[in-house]
N, C-alpha and C. Protein backbone atom coordinates (compact mmCIF):
# COMPACT_ATOMS: atom_id res chain seq x y z
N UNK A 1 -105.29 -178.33 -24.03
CA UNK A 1 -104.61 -179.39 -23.35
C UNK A 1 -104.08 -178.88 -22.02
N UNK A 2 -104.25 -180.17 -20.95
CA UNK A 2 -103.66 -179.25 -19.62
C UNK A 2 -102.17 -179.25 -19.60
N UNK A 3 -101.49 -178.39 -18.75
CA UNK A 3 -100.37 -178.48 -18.30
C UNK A 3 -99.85 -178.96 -17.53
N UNK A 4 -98.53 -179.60 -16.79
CA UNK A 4 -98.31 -180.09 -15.78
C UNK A 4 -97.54 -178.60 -14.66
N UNK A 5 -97.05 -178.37 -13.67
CA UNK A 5 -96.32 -177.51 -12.91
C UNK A 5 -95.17 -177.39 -13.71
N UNK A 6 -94.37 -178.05 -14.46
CA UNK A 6 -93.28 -177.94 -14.63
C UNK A 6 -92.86 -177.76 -16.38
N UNK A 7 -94.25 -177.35 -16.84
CA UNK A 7 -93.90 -177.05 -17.86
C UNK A 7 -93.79 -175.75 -18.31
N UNK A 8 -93.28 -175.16 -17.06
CA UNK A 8 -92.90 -173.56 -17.53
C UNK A 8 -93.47 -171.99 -16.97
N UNK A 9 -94.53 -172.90 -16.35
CA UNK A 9 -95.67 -171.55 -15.82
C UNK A 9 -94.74 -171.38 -14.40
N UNK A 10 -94.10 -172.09 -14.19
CA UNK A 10 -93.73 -171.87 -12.50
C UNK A 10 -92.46 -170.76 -12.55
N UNK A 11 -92.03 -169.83 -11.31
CA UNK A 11 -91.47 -169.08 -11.06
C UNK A 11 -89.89 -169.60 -10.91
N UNK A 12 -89.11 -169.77 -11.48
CA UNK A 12 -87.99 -170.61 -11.41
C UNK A 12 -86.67 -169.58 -11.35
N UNK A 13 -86.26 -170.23 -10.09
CA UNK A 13 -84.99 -169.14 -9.37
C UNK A 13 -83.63 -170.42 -9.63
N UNK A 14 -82.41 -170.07 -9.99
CA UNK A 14 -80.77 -170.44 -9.71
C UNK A 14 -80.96 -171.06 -8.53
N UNK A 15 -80.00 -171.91 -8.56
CA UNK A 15 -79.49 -172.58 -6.60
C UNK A 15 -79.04 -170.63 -6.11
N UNK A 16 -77.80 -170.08 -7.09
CA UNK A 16 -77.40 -168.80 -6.84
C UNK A 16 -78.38 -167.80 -6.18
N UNK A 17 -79.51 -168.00 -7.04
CA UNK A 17 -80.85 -166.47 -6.46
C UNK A 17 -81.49 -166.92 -4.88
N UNK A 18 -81.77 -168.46 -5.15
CA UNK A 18 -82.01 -168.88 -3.97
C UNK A 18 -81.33 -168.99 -2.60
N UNK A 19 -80.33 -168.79 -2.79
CA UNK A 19 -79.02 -168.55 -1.64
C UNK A 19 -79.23 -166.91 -1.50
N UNK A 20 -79.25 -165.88 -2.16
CA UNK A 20 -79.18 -165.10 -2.27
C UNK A 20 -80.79 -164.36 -1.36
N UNK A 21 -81.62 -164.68 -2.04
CA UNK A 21 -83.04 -164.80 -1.51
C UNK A 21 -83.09 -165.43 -0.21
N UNK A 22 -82.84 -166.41 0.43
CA UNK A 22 -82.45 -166.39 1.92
C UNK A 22 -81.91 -166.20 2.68
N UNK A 23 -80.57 -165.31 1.98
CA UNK A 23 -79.78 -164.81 3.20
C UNK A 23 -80.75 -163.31 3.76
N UNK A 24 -81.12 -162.50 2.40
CA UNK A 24 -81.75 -161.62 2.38
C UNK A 24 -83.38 -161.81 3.31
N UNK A 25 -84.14 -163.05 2.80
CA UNK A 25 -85.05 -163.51 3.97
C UNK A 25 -84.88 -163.39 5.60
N UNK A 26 -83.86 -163.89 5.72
CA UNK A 26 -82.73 -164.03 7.42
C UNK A 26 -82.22 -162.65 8.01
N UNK A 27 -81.98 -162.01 7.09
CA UNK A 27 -81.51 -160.90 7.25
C UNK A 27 -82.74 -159.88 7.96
N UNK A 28 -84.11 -159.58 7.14
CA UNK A 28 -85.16 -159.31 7.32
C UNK A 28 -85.83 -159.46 8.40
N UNK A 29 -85.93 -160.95 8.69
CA UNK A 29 -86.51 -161.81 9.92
C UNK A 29 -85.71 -161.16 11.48
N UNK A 30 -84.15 -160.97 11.65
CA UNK A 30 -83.46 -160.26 12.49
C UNK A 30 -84.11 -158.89 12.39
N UNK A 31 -84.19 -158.31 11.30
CA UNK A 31 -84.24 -156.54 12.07
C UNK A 31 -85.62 -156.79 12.35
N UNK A 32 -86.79 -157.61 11.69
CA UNK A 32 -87.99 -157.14 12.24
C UNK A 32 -88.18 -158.05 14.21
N UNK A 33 -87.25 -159.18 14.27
CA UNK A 33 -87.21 -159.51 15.45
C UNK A 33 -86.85 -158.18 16.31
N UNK A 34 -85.41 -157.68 16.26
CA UNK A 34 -84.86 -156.29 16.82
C UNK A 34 -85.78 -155.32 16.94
N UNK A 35 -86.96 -155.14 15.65
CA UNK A 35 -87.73 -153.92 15.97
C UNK A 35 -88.69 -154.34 16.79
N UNK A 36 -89.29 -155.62 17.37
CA UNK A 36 -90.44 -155.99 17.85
C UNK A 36 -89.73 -156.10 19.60
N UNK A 37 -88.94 -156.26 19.53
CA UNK A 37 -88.04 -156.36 21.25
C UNK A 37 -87.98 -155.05 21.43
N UNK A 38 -87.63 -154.34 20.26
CA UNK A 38 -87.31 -152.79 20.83
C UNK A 38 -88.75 -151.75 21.16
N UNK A 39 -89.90 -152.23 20.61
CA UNK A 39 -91.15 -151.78 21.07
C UNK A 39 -91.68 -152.46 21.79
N UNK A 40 -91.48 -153.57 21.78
CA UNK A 40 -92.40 -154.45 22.78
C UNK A 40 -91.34 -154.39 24.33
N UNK A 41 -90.38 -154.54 24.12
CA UNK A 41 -89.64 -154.72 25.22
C UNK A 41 -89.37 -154.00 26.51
N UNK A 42 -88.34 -153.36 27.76
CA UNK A 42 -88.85 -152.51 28.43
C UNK A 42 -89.04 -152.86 29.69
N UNK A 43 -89.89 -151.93 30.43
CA UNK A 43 -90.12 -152.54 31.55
C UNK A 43 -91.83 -153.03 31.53
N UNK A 44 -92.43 -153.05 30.15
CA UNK A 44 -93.70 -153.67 29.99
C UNK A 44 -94.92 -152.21 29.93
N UNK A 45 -94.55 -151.43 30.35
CA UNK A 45 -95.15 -150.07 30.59
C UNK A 45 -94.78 -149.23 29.15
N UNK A 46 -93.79 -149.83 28.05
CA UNK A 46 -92.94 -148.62 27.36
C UNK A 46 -91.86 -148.04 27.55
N UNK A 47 -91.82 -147.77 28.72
CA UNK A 47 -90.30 -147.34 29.01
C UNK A 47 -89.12 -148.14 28.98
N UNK A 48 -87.93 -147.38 28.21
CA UNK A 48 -86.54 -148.63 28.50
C UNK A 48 -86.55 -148.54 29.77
N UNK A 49 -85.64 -149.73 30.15
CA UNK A 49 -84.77 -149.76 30.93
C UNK A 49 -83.53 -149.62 31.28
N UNK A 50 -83.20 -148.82 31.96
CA UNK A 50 -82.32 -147.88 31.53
C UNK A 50 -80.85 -148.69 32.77
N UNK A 51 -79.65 -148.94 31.99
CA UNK A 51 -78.99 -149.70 32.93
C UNK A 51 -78.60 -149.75 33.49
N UNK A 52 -78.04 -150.77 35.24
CA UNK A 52 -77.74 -149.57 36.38
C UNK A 52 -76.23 -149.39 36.33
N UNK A 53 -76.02 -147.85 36.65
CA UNK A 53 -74.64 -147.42 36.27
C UNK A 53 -73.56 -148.63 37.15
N UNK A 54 -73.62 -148.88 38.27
CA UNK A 54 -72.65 -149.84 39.24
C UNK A 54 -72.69 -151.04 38.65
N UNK A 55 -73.47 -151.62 37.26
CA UNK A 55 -73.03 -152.90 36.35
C UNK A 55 -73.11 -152.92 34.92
N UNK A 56 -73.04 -151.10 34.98
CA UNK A 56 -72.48 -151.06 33.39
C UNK A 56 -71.21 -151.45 32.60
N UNK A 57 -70.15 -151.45 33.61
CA UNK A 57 -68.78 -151.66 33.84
C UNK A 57 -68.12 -150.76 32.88
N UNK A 58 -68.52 -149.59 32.52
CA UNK A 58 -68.14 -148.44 31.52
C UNK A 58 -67.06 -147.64 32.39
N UNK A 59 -67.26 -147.48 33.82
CA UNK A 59 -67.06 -146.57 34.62
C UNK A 59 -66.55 -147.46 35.69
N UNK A 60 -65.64 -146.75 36.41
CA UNK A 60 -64.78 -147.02 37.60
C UNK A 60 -65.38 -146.14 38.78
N UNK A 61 -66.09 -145.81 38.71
CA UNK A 61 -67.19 -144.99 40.03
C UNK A 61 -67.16 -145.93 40.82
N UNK A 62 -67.29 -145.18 42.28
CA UNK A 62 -67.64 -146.03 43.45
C UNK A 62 -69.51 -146.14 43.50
N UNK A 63 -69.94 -147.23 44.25
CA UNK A 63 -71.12 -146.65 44.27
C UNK A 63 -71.26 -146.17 45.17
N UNK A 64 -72.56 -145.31 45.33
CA UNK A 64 -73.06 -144.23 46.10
C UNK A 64 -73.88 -145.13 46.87
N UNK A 65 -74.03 -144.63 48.42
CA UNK A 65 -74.90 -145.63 49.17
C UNK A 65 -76.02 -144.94 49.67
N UNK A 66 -77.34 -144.46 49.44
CA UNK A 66 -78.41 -144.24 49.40
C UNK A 66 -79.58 -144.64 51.11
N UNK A 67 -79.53 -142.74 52.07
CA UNK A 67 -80.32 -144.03 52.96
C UNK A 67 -81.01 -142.35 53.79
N UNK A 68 -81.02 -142.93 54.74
CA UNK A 68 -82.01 -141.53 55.37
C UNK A 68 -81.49 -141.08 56.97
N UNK A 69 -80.27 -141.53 56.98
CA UNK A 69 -79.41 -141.55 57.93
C UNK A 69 -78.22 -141.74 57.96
N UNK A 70 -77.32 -141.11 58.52
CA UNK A 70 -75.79 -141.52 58.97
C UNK A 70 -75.26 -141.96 60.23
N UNK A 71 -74.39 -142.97 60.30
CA UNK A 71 -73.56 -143.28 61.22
C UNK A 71 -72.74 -142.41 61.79
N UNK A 72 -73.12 -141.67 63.29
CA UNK A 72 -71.46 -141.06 63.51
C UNK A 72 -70.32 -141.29 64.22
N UNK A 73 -70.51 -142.88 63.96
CA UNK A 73 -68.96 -142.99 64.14
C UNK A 73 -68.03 -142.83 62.95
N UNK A 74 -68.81 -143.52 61.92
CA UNK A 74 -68.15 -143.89 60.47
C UNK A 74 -68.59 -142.32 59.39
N UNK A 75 -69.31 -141.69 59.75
CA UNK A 75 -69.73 -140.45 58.69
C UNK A 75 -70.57 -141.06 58.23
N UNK A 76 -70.52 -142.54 57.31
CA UNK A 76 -71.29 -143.01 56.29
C UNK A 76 -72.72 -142.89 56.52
N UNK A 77 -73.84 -143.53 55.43
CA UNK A 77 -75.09 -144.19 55.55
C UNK A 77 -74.93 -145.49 56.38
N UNK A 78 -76.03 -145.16 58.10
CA UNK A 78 -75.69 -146.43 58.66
C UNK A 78 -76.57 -147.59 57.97
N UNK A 79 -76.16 -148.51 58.05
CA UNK A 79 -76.37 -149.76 57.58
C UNK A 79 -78.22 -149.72 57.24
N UNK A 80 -78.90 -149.55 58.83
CA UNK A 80 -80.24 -150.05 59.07
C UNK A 80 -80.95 -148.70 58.05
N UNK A 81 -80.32 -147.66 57.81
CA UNK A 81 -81.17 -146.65 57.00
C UNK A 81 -81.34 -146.32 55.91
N UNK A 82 -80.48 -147.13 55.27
CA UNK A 82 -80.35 -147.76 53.97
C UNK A 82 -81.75 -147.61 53.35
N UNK A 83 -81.84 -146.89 51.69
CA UNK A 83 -82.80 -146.79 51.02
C UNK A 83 -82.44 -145.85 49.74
N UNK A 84 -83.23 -146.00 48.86
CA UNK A 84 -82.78 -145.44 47.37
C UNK A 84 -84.24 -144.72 47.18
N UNK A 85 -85.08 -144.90 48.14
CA UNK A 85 -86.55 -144.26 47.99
C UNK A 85 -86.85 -143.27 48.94
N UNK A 86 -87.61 -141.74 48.59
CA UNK A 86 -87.44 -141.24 49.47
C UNK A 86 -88.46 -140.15 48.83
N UNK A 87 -89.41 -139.69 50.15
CA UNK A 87 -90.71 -139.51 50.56
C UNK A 87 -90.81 -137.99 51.20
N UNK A 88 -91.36 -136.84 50.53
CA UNK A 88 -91.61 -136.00 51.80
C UNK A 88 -91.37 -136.02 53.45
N UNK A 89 -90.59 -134.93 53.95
CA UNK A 89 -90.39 -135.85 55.45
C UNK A 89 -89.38 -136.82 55.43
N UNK A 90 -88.80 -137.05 54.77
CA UNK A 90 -88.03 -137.92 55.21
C UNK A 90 -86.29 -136.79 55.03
N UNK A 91 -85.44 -137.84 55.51
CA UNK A 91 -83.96 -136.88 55.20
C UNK A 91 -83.43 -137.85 54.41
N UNK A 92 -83.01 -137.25 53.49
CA UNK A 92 -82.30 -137.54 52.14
C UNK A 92 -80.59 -137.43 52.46
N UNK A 93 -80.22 -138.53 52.75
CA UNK A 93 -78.91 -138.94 52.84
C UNK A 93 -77.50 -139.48 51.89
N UNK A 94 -77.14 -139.27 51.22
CA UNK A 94 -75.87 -140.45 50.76
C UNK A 94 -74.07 -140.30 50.85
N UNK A 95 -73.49 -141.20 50.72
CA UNK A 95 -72.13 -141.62 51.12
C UNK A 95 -71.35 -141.99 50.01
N UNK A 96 -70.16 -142.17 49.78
CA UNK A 96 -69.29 -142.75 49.28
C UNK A 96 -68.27 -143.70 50.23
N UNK A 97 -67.95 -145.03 49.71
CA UNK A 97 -67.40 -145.73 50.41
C UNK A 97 -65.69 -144.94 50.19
N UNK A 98 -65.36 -145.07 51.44
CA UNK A 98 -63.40 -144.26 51.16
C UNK A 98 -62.88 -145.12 50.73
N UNK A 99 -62.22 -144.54 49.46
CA UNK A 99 -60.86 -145.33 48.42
C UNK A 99 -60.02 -144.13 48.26
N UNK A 100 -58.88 -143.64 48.94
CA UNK A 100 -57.99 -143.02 48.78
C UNK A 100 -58.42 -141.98 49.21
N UNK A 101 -57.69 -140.42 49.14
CA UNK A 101 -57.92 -139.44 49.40
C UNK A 101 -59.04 -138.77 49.24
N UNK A 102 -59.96 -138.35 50.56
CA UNK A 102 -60.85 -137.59 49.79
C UNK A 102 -60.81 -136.23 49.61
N UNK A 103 -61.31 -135.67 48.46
CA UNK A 103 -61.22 -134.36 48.13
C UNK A 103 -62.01 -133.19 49.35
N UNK A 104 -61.24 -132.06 49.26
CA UNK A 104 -61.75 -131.21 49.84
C UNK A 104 -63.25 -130.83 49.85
N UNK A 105 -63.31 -130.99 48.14
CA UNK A 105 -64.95 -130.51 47.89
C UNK A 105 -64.95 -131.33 46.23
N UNK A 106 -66.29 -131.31 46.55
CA UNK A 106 -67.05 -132.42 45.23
C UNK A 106 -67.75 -131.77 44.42
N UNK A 107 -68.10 -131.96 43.36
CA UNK A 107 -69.05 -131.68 42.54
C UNK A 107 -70.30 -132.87 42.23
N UNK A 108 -71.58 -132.23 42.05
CA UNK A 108 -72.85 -133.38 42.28
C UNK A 108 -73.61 -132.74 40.87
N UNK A 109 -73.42 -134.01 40.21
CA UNK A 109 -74.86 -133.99 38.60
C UNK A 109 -75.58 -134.93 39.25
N UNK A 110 -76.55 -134.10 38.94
CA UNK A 110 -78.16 -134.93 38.93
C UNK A 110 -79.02 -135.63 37.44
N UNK A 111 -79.02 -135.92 37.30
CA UNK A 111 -79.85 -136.52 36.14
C UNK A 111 -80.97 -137.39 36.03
N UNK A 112 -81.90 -136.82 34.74
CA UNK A 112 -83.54 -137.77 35.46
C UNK A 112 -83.07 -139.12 35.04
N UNK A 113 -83.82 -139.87 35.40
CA UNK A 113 -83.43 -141.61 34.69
C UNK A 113 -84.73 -142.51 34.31
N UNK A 114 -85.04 -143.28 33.54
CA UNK A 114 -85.59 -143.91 33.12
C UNK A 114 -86.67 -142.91 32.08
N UNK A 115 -86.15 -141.59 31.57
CA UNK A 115 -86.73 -141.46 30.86
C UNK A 115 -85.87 -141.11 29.79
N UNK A 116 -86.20 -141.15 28.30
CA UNK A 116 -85.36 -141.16 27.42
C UNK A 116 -85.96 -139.32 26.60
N UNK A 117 -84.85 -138.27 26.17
CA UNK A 117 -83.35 -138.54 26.81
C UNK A 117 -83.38 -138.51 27.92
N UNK A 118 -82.09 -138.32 28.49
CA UNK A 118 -81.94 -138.03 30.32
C UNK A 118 -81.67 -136.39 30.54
N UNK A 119 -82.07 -136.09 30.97
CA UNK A 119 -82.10 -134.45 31.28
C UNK A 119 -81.31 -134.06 32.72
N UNK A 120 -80.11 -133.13 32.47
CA UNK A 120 -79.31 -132.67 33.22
C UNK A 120 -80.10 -131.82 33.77
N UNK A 121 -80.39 -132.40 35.17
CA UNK A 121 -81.11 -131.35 36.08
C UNK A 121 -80.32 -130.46 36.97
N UNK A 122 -79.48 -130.96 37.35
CA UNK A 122 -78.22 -130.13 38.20
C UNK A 122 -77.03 -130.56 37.50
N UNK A 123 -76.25 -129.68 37.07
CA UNK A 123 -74.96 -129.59 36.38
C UNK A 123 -73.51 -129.96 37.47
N UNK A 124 -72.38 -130.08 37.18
CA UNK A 124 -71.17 -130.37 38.23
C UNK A 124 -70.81 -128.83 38.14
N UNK A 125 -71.50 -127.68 39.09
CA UNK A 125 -70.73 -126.33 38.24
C UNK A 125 -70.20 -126.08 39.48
N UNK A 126 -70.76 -126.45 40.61
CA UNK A 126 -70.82 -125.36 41.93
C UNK A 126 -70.09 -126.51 42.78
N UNK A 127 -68.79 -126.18 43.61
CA UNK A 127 -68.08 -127.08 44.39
C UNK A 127 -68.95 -127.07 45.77
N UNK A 128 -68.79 -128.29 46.58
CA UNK A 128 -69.73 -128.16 48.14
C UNK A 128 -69.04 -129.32 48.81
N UNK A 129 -68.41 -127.95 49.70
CA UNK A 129 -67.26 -128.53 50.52
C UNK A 129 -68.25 -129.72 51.49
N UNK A 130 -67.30 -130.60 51.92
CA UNK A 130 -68.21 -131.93 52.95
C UNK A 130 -68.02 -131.15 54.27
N UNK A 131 -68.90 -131.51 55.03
CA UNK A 131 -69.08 -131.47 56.21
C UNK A 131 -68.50 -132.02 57.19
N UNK A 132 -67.81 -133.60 56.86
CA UNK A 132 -66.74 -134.60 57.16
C UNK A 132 -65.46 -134.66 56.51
N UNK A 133 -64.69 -134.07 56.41
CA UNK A 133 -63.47 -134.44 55.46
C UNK A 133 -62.86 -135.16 55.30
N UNK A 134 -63.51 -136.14 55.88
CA UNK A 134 -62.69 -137.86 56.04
C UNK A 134 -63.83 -138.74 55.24
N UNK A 135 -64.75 -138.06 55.04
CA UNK A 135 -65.82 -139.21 54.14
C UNK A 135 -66.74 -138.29 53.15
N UNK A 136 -67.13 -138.91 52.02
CA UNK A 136 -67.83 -138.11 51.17
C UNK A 136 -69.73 -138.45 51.49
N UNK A 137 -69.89 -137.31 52.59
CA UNK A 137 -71.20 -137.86 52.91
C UNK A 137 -72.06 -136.54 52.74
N UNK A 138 -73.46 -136.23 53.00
CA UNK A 138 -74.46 -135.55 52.48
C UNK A 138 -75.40 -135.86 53.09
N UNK A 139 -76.34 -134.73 53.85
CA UNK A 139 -77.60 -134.54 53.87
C UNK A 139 -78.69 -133.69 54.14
N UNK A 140 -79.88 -133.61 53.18
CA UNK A 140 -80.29 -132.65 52.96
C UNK A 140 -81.56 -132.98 53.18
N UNK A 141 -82.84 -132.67 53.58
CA UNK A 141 -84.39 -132.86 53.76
C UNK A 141 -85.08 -133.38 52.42
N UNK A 142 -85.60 -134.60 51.93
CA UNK A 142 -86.03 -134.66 50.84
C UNK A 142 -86.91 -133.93 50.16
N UNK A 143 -87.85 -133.18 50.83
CA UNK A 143 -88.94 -131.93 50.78
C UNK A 143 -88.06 -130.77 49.79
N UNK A 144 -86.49 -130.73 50.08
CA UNK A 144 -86.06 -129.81 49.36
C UNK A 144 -85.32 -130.35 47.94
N UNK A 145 -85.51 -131.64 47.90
CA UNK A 145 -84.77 -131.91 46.42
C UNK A 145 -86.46 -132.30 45.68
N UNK A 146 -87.33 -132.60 46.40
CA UNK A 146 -88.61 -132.57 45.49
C UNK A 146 -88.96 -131.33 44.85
N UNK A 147 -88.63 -130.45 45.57
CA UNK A 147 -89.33 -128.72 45.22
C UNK A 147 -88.29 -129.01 44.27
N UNK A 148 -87.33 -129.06 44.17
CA UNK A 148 -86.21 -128.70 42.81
C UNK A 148 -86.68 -129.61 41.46
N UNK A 149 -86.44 -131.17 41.95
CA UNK A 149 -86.34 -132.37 41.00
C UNK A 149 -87.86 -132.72 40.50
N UNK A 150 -88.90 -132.81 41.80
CA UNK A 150 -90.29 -133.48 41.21
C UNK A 150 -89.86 -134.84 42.11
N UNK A 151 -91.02 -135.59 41.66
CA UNK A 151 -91.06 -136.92 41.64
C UNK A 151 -90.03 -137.68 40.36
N UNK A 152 -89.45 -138.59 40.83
CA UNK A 152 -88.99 -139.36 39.63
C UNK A 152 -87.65 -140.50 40.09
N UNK A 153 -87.22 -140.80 39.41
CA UNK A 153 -85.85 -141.72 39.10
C UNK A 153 -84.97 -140.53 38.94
N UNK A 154 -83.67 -141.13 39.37
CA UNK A 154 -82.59 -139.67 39.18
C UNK A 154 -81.46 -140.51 39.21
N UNK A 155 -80.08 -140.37 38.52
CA UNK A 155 -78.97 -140.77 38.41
C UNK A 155 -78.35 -139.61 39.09
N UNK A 156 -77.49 -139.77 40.05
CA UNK A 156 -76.16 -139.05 40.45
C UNK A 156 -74.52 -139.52 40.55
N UNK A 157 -73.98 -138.55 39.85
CA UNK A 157 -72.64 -138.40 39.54
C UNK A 157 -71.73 -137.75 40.89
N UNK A 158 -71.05 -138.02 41.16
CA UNK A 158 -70.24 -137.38 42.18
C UNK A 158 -68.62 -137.51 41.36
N UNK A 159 -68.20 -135.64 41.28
CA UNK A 159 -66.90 -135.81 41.06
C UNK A 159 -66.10 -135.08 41.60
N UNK A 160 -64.47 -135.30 41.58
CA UNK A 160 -63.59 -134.18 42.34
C UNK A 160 -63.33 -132.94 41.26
N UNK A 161 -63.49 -133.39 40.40
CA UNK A 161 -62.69 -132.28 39.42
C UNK A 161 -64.31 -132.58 38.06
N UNK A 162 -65.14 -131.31 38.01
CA UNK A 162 -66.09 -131.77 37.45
C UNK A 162 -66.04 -131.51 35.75
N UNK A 163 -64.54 -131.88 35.32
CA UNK A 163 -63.90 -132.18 33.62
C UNK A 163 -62.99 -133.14 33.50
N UNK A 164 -63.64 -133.88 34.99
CA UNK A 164 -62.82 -135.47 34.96
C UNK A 164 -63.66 -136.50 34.85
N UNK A 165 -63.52 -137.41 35.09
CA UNK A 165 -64.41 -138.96 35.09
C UNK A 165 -65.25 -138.46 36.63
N UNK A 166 -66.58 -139.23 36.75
CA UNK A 166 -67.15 -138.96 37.93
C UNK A 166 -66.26 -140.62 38.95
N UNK A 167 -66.52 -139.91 40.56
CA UNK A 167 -65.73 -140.85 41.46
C UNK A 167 -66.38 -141.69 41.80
N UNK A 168 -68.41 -141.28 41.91
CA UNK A 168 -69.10 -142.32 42.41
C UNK A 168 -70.52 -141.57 41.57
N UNK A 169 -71.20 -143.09 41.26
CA UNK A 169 -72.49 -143.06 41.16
C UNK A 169 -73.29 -143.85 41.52
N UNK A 170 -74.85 -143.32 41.31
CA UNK A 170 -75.85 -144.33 41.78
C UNK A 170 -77.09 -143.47 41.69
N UNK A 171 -78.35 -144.44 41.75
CA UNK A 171 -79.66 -144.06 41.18
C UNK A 171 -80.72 -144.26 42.53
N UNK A 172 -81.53 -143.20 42.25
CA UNK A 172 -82.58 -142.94 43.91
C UNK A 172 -83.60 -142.67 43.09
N UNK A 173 -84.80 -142.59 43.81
CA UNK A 173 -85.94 -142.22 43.57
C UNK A 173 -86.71 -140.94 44.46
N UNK A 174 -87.23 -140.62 44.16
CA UNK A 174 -88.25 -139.56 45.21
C UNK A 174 -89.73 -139.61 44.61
N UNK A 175 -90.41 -139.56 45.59
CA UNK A 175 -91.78 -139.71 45.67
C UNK A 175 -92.83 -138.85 45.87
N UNK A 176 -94.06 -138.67 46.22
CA UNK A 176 -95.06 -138.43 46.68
C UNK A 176 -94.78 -138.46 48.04
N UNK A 177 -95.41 -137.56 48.94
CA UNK A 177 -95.88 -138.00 50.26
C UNK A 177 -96.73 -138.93 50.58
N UNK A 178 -97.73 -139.54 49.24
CA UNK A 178 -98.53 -140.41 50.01
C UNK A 178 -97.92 -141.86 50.07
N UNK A 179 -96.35 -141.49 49.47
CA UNK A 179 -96.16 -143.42 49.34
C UNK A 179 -94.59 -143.58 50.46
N UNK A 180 -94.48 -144.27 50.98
CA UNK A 180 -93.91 -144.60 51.97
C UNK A 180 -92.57 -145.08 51.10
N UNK A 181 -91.21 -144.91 52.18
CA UNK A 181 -89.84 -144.90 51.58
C UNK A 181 -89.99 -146.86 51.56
N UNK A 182 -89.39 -147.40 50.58
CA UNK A 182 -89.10 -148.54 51.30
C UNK A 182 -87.52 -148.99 51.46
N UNK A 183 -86.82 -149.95 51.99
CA UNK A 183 -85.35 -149.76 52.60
C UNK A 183 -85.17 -151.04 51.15
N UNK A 184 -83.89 -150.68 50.42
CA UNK A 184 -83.22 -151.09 49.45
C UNK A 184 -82.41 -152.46 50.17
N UNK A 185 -82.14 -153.25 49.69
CA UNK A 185 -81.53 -154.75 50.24
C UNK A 185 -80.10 -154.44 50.00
């Protein structure tokens, strides 16, 4: 004789198991969403994206202003030379905007960026007195931070006391000679 569905062969769960069974469903559905953003996601290449320190809001750093020239009236990076990219041949410049006293001498971490972990390439060990003592400015031939760094993304730290909070940061790039600097907005 046949059976109908409901005479017993079927898999029969509580309202209780069934509440229970979909929270656990929901639950599932989130981490495998989380794991599919976290591999798929990125800058499309694989790599995170790594976030920029001046809107992490973790840190009270000034930012660092990034360019291939200075102003000398102001010490700073002048306006038009502005850039975070930087090319064999070119001069590797940056500034801090003045907020209060500046220190005699600074300490500078380098760090790679956008790759995971981040690797301390230059440490805060060695103080380097400014050249301006009225502004926290810098510059050095990019030819000589490639021979050190390579090509890559780099985070820099600027601090007065280098077992304190850093005063300013910000993120540059360096290149190849065959690719041209371009000027940051």
């Amino acid at each position: 004789m046949a059976r109908g569905p409901s005479d017993g062969d079927a898999f029969a769960l509580s309202p209780r198991a069934r509440r229970i069974a979909g929270w656990i469903a929901a639950a599932l559905l989130i981490i495998g969403i989380a794991i599919v953003v976290r591999v798929l996601g990125g800058n499309g290449d694989g790599t995170v994206i790594a976030p920029s320190p001046s809107g992490s809001g973790t840190t009270s750093a000034a930012p660092i202003t990034f360019g291939t020239a200075l102003d000398p009236s102001s010490g700073e990076v002048a306006a038009d030379a502005r850039s975070d990219r930087f090319a064999d041949g070119d001069t590797f410049v940056y500034s801090v905007p003045p907020a209060g006293t500046v220190p005699s001498a600074i300490y500078v971490e380098v760090e790679s960026a956008g790759t995971e972990p981040a690797e301390t390439l230059q440490a805060p060990v060695d103080a380097q007195t400014l050249p301006n003592p009225e502004v926290i400015s810098f510059s050095v031939p990019a030819a000589d931070l490639l021979a050190v760094f390579g090509p890559g993304q780099f985070l820099m730290r600027i601090y007065a006391d280098p077992a304190g909070d850093p005063i300013a940061e910000g993120t540059f790039e360096l290149v190849g000679a065959a690719t041209s600097p371009s000027a940051s907005p």
